[in-house]
C-alpha atoms as a PDB file:
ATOM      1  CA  UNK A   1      40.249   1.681  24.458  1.00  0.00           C
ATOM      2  CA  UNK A   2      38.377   4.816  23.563  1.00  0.00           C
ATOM      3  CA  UNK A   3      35.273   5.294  22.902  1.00  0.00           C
ATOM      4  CA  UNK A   4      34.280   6.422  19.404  1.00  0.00           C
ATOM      5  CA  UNK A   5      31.452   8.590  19.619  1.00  0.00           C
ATOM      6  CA  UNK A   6      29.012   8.522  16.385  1.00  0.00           C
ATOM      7  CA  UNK A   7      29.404  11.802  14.360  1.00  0.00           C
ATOM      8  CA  UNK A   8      25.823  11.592  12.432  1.00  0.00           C
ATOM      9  CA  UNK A   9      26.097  14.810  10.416  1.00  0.00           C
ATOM     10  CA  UNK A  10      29.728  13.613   8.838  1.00  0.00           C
ATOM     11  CA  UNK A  11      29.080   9.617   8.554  1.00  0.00           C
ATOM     12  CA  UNK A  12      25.354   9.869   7.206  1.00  0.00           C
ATOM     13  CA  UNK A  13      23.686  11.385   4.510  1.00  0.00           C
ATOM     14  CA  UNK A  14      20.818  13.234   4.007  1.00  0.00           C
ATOM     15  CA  UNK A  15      17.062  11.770   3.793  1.00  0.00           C
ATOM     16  CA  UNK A  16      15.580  14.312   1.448  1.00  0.00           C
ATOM     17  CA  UNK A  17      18.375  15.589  -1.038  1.00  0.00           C
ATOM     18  CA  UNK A  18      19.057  19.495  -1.177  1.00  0.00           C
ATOM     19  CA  UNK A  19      21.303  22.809  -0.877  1.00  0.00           C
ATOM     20  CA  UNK A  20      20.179  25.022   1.731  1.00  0.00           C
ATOM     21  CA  UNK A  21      20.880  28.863   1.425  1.00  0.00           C
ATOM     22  CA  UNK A  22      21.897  29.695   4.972  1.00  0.00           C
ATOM     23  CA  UNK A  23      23.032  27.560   8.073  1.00  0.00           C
ATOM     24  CA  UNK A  24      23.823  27.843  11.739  1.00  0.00           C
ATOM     25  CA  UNK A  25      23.418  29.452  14.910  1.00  0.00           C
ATOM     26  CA  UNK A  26      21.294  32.613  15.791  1.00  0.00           C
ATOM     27  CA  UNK A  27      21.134  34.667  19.080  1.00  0.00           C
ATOM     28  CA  UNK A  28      24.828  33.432  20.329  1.00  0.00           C
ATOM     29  CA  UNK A  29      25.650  35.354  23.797  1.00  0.00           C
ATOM     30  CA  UNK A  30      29.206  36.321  23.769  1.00  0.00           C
ATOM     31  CA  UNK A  31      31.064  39.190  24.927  1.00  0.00           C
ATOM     32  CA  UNK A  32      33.572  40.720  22.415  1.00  0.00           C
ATOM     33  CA  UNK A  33      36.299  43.479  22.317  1.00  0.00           C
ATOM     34  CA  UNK A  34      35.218  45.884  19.833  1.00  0.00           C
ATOM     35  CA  UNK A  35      37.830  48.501  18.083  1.00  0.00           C
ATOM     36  CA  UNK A  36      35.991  51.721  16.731  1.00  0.00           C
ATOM     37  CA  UNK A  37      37.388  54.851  15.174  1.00  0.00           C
ATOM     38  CA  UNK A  38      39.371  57.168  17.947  1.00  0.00           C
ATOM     39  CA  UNK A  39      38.578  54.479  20.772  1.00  0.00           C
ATOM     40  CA  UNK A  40      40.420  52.332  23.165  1.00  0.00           C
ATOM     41  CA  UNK A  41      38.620  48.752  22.779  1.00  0.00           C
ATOM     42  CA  UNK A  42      36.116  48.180  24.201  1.00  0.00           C
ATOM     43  CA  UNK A  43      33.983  45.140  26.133  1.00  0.00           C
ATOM     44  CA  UNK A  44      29.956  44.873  24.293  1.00  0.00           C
ATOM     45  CA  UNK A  45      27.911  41.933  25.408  1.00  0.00           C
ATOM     46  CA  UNK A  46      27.028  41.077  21.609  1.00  0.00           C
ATOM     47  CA  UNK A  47      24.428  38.429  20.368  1.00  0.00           C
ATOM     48  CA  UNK A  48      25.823  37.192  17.360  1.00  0.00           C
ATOM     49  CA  UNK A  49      24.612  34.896  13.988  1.00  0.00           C
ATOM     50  CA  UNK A  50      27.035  32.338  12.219  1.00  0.00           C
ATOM     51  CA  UNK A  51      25.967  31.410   8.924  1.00  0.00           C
ATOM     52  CA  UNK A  52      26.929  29.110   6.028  1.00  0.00           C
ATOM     53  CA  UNK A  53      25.489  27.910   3.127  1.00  0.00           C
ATOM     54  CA  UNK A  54      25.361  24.274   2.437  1.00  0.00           C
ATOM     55  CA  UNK A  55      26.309  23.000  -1.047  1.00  0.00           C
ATOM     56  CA  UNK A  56      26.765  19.459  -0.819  1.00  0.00           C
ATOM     57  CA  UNK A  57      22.658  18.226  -1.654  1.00  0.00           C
ATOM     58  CA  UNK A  58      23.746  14.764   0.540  1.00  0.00           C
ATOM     59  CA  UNK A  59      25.281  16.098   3.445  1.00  0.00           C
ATOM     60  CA  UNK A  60      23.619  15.427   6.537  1.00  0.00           C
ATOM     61  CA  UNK A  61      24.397  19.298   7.988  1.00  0.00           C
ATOM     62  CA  UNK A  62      27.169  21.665   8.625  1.00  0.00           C
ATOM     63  CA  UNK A  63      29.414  21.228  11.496  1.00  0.00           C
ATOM     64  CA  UNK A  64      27.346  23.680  14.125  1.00  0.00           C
ATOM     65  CA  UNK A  65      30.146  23.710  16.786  1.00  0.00           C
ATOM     66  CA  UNK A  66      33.389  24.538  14.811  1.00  0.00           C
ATOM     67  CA  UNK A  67      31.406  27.981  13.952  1.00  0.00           C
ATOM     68  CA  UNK A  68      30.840  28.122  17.580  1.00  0.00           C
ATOM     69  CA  UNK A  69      34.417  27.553  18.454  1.00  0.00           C
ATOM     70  CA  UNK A  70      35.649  29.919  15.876  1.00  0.00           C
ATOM     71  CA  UNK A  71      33.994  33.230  17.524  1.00  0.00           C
ATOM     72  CA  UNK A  72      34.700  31.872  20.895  1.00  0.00           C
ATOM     73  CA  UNK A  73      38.366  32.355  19.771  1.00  0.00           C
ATOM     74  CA  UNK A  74      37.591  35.730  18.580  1.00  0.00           C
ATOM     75  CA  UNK A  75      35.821  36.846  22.031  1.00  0.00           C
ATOM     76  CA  UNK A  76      39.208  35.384  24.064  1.00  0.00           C
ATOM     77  CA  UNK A  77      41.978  36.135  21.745  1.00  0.00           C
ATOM     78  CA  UNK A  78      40.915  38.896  19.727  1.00  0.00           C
ATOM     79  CA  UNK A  79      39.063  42.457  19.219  1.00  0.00           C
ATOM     80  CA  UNK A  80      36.296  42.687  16.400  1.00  0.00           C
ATOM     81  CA  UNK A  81      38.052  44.638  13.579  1.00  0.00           C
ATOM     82  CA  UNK A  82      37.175  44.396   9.660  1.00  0.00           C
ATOM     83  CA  UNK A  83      40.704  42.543   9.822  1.00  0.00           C
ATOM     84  CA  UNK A  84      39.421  40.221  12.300  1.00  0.00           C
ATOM     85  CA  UNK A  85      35.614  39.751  10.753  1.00  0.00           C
ATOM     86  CA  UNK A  86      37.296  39.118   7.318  1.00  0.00           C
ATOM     87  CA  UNK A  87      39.462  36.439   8.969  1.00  0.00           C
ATOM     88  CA  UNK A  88      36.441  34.689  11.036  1.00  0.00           C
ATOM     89  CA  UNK A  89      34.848  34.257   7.788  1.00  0.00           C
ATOM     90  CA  UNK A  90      37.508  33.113   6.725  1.00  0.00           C
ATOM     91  CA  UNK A  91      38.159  30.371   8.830  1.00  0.00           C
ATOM     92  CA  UNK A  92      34.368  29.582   8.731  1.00  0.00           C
ATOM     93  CA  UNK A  93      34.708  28.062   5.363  1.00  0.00           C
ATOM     94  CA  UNK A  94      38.093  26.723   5.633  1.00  0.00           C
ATOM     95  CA  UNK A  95      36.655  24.653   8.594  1.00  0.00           C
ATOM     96  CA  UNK A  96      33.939  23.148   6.126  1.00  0.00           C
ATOM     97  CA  UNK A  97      35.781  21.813   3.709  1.00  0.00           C
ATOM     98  CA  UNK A  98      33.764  21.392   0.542  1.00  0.00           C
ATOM     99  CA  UNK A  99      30.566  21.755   2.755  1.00  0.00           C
ATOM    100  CA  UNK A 100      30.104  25.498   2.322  1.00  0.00           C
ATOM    101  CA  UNK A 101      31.359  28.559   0.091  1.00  0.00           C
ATOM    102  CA  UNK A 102      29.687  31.460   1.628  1.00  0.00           C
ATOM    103  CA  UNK A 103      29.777  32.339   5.154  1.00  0.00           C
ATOM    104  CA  UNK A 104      27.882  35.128   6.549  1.00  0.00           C
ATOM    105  CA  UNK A 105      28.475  36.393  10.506  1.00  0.00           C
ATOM    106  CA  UNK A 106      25.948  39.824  12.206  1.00  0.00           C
ATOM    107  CA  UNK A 107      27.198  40.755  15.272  1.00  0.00           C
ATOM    108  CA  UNK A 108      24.464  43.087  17.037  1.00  0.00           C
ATOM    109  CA  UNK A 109      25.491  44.713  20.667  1.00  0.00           C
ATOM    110  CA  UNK A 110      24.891  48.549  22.371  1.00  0.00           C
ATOM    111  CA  UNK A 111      27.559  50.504  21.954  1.00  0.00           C
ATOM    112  CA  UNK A 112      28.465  53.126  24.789  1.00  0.00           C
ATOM    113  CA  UNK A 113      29.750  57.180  24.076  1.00  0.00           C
ATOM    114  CA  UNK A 114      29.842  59.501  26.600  1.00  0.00           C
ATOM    115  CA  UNK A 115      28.476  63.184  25.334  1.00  0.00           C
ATOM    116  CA  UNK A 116      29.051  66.311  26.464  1.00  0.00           C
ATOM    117  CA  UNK A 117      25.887  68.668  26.555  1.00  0.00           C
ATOM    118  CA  UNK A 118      25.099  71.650  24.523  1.00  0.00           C
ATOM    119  CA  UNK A 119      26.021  74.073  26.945  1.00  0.00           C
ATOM    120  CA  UNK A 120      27.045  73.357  30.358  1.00  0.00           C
ATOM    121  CA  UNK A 121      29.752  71.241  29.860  1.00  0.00           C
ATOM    122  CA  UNK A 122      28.417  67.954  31.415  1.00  0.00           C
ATOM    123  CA  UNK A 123      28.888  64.593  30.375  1.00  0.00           C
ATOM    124  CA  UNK A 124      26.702  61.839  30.266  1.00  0.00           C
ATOM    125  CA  UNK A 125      26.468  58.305  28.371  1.00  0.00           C
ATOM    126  CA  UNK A 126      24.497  57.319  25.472  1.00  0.00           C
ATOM    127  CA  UNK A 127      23.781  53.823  24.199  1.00  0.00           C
ATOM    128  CA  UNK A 128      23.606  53.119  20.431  1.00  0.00           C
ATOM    129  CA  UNK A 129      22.321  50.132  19.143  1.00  0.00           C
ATOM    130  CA  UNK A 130      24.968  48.543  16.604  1.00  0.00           C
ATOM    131  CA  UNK A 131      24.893  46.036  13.856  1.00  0.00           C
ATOM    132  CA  UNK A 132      27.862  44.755  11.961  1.00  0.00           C
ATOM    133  CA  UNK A 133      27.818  42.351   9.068  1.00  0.00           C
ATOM    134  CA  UNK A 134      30.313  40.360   7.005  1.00  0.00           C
ATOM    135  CA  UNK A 135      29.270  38.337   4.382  1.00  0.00           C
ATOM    136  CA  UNK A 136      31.998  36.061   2.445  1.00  0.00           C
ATOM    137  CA  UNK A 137      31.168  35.068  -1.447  1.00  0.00           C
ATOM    138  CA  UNK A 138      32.312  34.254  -4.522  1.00  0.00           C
ATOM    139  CA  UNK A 139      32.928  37.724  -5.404  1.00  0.00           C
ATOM    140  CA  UNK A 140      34.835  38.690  -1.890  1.00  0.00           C
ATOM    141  CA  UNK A 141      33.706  39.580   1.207  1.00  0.00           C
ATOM    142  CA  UNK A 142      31.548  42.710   1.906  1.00  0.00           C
ATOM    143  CA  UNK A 143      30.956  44.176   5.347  1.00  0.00           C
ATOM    144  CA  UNK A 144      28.394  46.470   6.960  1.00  0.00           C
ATOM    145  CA  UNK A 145      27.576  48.774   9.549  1.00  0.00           C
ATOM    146  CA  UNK A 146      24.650  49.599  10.831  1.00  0.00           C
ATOM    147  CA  UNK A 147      23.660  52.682  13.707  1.00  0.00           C
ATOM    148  CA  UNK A 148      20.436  53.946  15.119  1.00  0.00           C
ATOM    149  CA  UNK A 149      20.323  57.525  16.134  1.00  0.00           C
ATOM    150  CA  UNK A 150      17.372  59.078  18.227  1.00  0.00           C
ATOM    151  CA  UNK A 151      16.986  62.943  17.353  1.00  0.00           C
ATOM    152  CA  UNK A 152      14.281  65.076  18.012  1.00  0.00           C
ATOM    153  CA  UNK A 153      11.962  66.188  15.357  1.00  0.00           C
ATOM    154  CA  UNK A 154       9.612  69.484  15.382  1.00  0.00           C
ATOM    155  CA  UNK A 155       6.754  69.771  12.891  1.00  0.00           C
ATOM    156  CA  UNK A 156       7.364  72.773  10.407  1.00  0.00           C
ATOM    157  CA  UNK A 157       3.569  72.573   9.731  1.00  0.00           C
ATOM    158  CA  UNK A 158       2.627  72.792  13.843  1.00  0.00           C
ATOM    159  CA  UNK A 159       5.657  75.331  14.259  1.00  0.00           C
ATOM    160  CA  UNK A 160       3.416  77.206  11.654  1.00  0.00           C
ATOM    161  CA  UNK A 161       0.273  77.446  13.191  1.00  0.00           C
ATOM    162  CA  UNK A 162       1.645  78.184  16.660  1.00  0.00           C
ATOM    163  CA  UNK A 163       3.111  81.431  15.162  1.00  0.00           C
ATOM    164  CA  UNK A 164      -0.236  82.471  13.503  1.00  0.00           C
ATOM    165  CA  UNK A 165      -1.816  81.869  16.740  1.00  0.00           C
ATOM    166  CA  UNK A 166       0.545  83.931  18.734  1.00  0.00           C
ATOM    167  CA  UNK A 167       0.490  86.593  16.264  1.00  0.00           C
ATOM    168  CA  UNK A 168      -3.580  86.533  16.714  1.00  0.00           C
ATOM    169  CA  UNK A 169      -2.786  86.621  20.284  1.00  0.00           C
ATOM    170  CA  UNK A 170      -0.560  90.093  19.923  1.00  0.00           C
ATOM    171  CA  UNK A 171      -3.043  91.600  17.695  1.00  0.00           C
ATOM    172  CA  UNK A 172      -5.532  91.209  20.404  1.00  0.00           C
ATOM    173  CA  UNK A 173      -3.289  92.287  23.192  1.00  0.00           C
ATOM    174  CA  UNK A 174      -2.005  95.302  21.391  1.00  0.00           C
ATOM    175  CA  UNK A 175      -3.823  96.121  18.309  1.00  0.00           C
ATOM    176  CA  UNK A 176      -6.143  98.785  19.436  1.00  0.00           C
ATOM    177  CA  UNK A 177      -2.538 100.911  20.898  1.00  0.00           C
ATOM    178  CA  UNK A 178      -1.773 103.992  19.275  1.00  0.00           C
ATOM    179  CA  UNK A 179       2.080 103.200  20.689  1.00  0.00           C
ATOM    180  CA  UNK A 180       3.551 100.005  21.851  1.00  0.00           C
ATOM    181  CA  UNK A 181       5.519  99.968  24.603  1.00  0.00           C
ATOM    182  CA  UNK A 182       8.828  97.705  24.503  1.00  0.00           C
ATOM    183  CA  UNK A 183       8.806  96.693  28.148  1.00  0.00           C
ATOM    184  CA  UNK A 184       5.031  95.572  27.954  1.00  0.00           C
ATOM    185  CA  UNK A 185       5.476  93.547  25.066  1.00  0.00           C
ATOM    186  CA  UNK A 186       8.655  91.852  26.389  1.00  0.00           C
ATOM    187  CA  UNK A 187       7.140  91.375  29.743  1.00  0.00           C
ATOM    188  CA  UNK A 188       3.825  89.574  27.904  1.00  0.00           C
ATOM    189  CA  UNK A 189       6.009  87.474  25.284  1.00  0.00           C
ATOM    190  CA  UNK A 190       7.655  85.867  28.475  1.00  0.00           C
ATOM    191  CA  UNK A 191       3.869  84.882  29.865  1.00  0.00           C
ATOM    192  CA  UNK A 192       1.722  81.883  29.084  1.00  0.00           C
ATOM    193  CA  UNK A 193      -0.803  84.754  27.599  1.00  0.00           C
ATOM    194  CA  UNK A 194       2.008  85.560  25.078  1.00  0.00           C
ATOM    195  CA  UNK A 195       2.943  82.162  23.916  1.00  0.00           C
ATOM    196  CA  UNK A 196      -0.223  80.607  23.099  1.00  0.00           C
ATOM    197  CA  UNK A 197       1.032  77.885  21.637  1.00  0.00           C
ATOM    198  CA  UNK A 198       3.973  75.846  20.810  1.00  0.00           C
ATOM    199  CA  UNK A 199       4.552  73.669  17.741  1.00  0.00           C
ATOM    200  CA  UNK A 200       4.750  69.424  18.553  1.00  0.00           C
ATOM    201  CA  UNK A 201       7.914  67.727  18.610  1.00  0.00           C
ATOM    202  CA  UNK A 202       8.955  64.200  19.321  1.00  0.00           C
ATOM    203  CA  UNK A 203      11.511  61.562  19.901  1.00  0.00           C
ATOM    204  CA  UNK A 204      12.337  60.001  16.420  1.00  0.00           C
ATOM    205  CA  UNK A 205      14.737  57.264  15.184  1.00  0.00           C
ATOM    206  CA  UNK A 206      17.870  57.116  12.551  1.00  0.00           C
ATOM    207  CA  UNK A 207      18.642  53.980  10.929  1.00  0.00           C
ATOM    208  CA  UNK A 208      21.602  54.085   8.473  1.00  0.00           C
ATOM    209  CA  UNK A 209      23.741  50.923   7.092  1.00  0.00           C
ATOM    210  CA  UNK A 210      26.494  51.704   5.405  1.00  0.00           C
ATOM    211  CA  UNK A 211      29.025  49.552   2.616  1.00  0.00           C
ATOM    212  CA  UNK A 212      32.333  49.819   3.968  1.00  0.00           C
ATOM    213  CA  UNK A 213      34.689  50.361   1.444  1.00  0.00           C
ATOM    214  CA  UNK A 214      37.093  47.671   1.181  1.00  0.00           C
ATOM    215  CA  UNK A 215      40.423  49.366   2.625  1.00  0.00           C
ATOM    216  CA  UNK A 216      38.529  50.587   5.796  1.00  0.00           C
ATOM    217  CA  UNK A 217      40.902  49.674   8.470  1.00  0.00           C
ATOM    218  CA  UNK A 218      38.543  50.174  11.680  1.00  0.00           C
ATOM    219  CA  UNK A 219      34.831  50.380  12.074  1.00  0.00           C
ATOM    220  CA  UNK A 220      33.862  53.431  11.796  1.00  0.00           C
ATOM    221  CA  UNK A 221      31.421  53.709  14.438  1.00  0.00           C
ATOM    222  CA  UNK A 222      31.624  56.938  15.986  1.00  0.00           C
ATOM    223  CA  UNK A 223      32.351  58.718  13.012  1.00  0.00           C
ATOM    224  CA  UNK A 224      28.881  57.410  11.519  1.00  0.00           C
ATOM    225  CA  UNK A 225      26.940  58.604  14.878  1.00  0.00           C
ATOM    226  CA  UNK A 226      28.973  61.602  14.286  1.00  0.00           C
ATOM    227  CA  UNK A 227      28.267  62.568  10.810  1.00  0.00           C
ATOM    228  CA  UNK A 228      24.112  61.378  11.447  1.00  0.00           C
ATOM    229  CA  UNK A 229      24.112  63.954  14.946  1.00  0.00           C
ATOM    230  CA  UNK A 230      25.915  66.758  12.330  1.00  0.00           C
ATOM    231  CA  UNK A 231      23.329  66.209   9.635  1.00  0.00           C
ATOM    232  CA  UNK A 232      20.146  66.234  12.353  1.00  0.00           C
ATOM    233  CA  UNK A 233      21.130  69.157  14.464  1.00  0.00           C
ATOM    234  CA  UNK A 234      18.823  67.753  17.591  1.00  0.00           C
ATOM    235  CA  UNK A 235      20.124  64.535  19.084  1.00  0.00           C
ATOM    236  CA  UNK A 236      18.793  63.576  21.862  1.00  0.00           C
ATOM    237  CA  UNK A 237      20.650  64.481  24.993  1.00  0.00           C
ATOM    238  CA  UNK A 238      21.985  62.603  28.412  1.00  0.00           C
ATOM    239  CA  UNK A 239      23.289  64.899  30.861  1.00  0.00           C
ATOM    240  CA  UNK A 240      20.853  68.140  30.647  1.00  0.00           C
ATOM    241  CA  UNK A 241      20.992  71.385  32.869  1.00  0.00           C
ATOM    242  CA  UNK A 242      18.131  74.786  32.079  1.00  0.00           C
ATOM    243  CA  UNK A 243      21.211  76.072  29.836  1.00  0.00           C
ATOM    244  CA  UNK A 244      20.854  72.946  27.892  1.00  0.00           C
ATOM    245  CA  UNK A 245      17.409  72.636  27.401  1.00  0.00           C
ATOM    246  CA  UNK A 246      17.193  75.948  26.432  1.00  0.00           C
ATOM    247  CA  UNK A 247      19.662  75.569  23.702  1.00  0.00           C
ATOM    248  CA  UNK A 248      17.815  72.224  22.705  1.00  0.00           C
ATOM    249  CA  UNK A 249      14.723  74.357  22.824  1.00  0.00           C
ATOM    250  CA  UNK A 250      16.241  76.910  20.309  1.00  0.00           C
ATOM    251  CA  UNK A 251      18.334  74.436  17.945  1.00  0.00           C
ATOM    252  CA  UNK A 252      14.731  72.637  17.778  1.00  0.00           C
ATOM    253  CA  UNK A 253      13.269  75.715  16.270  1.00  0.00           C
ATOM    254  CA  UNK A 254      16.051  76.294  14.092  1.00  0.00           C
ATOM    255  CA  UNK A 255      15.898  72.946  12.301  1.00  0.00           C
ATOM    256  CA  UNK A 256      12.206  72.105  12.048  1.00  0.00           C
ATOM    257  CA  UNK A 257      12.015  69.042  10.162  1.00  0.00           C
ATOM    258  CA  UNK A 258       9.478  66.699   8.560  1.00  0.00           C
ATOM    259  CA  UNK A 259      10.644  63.148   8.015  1.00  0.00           C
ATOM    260  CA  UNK A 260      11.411  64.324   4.520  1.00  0.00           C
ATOM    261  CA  UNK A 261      13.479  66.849   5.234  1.00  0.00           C
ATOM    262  CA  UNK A 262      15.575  64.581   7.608  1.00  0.00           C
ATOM    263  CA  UNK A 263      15.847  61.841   5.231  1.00  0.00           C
ATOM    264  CA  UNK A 264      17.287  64.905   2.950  1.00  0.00           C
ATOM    265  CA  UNK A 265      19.804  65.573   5.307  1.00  0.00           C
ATOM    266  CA  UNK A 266      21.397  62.556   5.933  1.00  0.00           C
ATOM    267  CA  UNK A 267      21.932  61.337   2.284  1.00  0.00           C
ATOM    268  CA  UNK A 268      23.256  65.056   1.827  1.00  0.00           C
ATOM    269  CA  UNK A 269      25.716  64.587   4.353  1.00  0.00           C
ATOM    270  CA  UNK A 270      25.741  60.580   3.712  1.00  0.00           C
ATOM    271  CA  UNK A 271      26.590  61.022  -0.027  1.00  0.00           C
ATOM    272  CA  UNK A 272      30.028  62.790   1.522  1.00  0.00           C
ATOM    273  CA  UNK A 273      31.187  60.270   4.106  1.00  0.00           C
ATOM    274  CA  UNK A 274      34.090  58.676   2.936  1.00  0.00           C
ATOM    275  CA  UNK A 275      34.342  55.082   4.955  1.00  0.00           C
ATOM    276  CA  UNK A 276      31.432  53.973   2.666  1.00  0.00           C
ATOM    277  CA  UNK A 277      30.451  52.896  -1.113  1.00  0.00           C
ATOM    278  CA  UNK A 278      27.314  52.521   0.260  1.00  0.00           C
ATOM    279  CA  UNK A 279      24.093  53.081   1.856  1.00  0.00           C
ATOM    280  CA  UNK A 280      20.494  52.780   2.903  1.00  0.00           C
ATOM    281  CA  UNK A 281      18.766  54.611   5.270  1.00  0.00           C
ATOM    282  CA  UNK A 282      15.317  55.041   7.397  1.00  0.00           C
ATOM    283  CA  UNK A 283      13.943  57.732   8.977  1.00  0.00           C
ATOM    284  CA  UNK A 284      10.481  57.193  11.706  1.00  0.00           C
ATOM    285  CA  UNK A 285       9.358  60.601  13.700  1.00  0.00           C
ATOM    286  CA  UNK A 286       7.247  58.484  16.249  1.00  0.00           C
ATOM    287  CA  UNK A 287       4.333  61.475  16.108  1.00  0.00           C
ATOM    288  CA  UNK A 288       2.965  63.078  19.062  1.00  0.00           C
ATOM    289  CA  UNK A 289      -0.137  64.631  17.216  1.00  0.00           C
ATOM    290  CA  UNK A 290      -0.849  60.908  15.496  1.00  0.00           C
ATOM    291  CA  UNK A 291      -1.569  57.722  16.655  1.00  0.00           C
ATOM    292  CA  UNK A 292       0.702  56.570  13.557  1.00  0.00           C
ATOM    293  CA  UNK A 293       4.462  56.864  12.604  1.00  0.00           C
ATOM    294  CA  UNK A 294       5.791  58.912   9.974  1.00  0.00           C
ATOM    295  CA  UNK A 295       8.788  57.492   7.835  1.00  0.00           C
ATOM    296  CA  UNK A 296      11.231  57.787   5.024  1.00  0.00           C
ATOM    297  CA  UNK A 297      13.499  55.472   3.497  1.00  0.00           C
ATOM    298  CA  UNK A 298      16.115  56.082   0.717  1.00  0.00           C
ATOM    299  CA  UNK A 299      19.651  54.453  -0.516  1.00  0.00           C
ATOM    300  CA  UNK A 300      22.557  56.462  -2.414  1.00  0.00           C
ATOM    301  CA  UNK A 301      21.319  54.913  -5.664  1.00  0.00           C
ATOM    302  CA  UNK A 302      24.474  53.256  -6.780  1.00  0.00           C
ATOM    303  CA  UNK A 303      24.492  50.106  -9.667  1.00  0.00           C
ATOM    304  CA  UNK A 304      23.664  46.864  -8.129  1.00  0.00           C
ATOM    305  CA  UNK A 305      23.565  48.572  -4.786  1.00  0.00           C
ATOM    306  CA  UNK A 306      20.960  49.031  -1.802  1.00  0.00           C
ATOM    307  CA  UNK A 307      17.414  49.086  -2.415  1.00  0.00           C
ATOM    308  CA  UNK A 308      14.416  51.503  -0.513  1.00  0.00           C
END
């Protein structure tokens, strides 16, 4: 005869009465195929969250491993699509019976592109960290992306004050001449006596979720790091040769930036990309010159939408 095994969360009932907002299982290892914009699938190692809300005020809990189950079926049979994250969600609540109504998943996971350089022509790879969300409600189910970009950022202020000092420099150099000659003042630009002083950069972070809109097919991943590098101008680069850096050098000076200015720039470009109803987005230049950050945070500014 088999042995029936006691199922405490179905056959008893809660001590202390109550709905509970969100249920689960955090931090879940599991490697998925992902399916972004103009890319073959993919392998990520993701660490996932499966959520449900629990309606029933007497039920012991939620049923913990049919979640599980669920997005172990995804990561054997299946690719992570919006098709496929509208479906898990889906099945989350069909597999609760009148336990749950909303169902909420965030997959989180590095996702690999290989970039070319500025210049030279060589390739290297570049990690960006990826969050997707789906949350299932009464009013549908809403999914979001979300990418971090590191750019680099140099200080219109500092890029100011180098030039005054290099122009003090010249003065001194050359000020007293009746005539200047070309050679000599090309030959002393190119020495540490001409340039003085340089203006302070630093490495500094993009963080943009977007609302996909609800006919978006794929996950627009690279088209998002795409649109944020576009906006920036200085992304930070993998595979670098002295033709590189040089160019990184120059677009640097070409697009001096405060965190302002950047946060500018990507609604500009943000307000235009069309995968998205939505979005919020943060901004940290992690300062060289100060011991502190400096930040900026703004959303598209839509009804009932994202907030700063």
């Amino acid at each position: 005869m088999p042995k029936v095994m006691p199922d405490i969360a179905h056959q008893t009932n809660a001590s202390l009465e109550g709905t509970l907002d969100w249920v689960g299982m955090s931090q879940i290892e599991v490697p998925l195929m992902v399916q972004a914009d103009g890319e073959a699938p993919r392998q990520v190692a993701a660490k996932v969250e499966a959520m449900v809300n629990l309606v029933q005020p007497k039920a012991k809990g939620i049923h913990m491993s049919r979640l599980y189950l669920l997005l172990e079926q995804l990561s054997n049979e299946s690719t992570l699509t919006t098709a496929t994250l509208r479906q898990l969600l889906t099945d989350f609540i069909e597999s609760h019976d009148d336990l749950s109504n909303q169902g909420r998943v965030h997959v989180a996971f590095d996702y690999h592109l290989q970039r070319a350089s500025l210049i030279s022509g060589k390739k290297g790879w570049k990690a960006y960290p990826i969050t997707v969300e789906g949350r299932l409600s009464e009013t549908g189910i809403d999914i979001e992306l979300q990418v971090t970009v590191p750019y680099s950022s140099t200080c219109p202020c500092s890029a100011a004050l180098a030039r005054q000092l290099i122009q003090q420099a010249f003065s001194d150099r050359f000020g007293n001449l009746d005539n200047v000659d070309a050679a000599a003042v090309h030959q002393w630009l190119g020495s540490t006596q001409g340039i003085v002083a340089t203006p302070h950069s630093q490495r500094s972070l993009a963080q943009v979720k977007v609302k996909l809109t609800d006919d978006a097919a794929q996950l627009p991943i690279c088209s998002l790091i795409d649109c944020i590098e576009d906006a920036l101008k200085t992304p930070v680069q993998a595979a670098v040769k002295r033709e590189d850096e040089q160019e990184f050098a120059r677009l640097n000076g070409q697009n001096l930036m405060f965190c302002e200015d950047a946060a500018r720039r990507l609604k500009h470009h943000l307000n235009q990309f069309a995968a998205a109803t939505d979005f919020w987005l943060r901004v940290d230049h992690l300062e060289s010159l100060h011991a502190h950050d400096a930040s900026a945070v703004t959303v598209k500014g839509v009804a009932d939408g994202y907030t700063a």
